[in-house]
Protein backbone atom coordinates (compact mmCIF):
# COMPACT_ATOMS: atom_id res chain seq x y z
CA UNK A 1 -38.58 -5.74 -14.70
CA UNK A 2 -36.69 -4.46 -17.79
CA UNK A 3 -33.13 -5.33 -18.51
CA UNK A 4 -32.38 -1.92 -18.30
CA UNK A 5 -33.12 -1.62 -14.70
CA UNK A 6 -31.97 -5.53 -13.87
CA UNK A 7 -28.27 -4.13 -14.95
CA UNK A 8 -28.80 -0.39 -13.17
CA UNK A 9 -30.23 -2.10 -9.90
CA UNK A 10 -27.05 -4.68 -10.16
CA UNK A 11 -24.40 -1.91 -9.34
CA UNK A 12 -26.20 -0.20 -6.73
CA UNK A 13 -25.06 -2.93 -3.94
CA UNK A 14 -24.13 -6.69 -3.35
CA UNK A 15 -27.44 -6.93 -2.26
CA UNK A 16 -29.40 -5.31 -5.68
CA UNK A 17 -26.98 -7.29 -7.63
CA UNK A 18 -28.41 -10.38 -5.73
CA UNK A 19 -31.30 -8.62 -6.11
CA UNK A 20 -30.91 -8.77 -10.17
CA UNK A 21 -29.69 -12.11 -10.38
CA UNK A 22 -32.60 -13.73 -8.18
CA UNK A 23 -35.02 -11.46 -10.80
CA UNK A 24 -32.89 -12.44 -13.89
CA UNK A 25 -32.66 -16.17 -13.08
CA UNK A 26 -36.44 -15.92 -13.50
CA UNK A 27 -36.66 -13.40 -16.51
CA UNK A 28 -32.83 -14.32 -18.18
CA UNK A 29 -31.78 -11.92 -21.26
CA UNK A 30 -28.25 -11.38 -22.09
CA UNK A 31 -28.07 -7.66 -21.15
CA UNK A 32 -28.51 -8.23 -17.63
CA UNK A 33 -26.57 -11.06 -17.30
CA UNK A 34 -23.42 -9.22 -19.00
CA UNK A 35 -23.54 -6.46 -16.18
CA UNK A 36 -24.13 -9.19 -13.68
CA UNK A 37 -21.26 -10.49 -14.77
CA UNK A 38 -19.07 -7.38 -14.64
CA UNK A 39 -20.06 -6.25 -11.65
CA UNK A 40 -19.64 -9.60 -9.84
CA UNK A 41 -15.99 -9.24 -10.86
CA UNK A 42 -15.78 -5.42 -9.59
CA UNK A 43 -16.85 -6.55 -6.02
CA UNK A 44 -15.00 -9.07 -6.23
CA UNK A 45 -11.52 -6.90 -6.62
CA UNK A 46 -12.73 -4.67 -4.54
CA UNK A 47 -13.34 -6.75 -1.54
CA UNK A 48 -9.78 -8.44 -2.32
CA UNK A 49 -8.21 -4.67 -2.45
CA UNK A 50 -9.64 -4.05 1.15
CA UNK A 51 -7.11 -6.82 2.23
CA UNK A 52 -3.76 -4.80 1.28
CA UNK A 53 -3.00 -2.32 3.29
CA UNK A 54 -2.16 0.65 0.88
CA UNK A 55 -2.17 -0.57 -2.31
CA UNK A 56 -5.55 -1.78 -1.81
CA UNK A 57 -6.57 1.80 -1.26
CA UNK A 58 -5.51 3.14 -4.65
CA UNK A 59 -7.03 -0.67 -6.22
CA UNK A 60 -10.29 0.53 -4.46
CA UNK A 61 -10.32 3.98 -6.32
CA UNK A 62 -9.39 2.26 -9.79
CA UNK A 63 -12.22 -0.12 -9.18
CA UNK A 64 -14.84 2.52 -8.43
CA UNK A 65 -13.98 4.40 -11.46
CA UNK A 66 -14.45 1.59 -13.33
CA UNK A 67 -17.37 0.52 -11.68
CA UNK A 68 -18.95 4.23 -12.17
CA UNK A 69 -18.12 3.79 -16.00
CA UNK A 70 -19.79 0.34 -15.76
CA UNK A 71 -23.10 1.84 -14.12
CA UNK A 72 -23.25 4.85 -17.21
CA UNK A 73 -22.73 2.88 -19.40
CA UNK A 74 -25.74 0.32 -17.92
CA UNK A 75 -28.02 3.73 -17.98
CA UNK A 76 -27.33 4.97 -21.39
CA UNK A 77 -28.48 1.16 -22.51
CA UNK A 78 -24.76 0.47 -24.27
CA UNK A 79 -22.94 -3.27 -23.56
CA UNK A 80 -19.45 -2.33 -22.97
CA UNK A 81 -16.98 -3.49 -21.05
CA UNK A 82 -14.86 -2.04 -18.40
CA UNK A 83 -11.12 -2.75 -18.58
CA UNK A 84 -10.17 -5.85 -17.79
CA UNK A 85 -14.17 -7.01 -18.21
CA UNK A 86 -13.95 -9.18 -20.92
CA UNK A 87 -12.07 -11.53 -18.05
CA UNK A 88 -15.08 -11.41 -16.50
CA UNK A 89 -17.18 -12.36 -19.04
CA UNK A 90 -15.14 -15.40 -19.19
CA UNK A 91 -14.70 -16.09 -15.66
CA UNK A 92 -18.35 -15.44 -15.03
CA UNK A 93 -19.96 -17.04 -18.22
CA UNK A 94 -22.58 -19.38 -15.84
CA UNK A 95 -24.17 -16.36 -15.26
């Protein structure tokens, strides 16, 4: 599978980014493991946000913005991050 498509299929669920991590374990290149990484984080917050009543809410739209700008940035190939995704990258750097 390219990395391309290991990053793209890693924001589509919890279960594709499982999904990309069991595949990228096997296969491991940088590129995937970066948007593993940043999208780990993303459900992470979000599943937190469902927790708090209303201010959770408006966390949950913040987070899918960001993770929207994580997934076009996945499709048009670039490594960026997402604010507040170089945390992430540290946080997450076993992946």
């Amino acid at each position: 599978m390219d990395e391309k498509v290991k990053a793209i299929v890693a924001h589509i669920t919890p279960i594709g980014w499982i999904i990309a991590l069991i595949v990228n374990i096997n296969d491991k290149d940088e590129y995937t493991s970066f948007y593993l990484r940043q999208t780990l984080g993303l459900y992470i917050i979000s599943l937190i946000a469902n927790f708090i009543p209303f201010l959770g809410w408006i966390v949950g739209v913040v987070v899918f913005a960001f993770w929207l700008l994580s997934l076009i940035y996945a499709i048009q190939g670039e490594r960026k991050n997402v604010p507040f995704g170089h945390l992430f990258q540290e946080w997450f750097n076993g992946l």
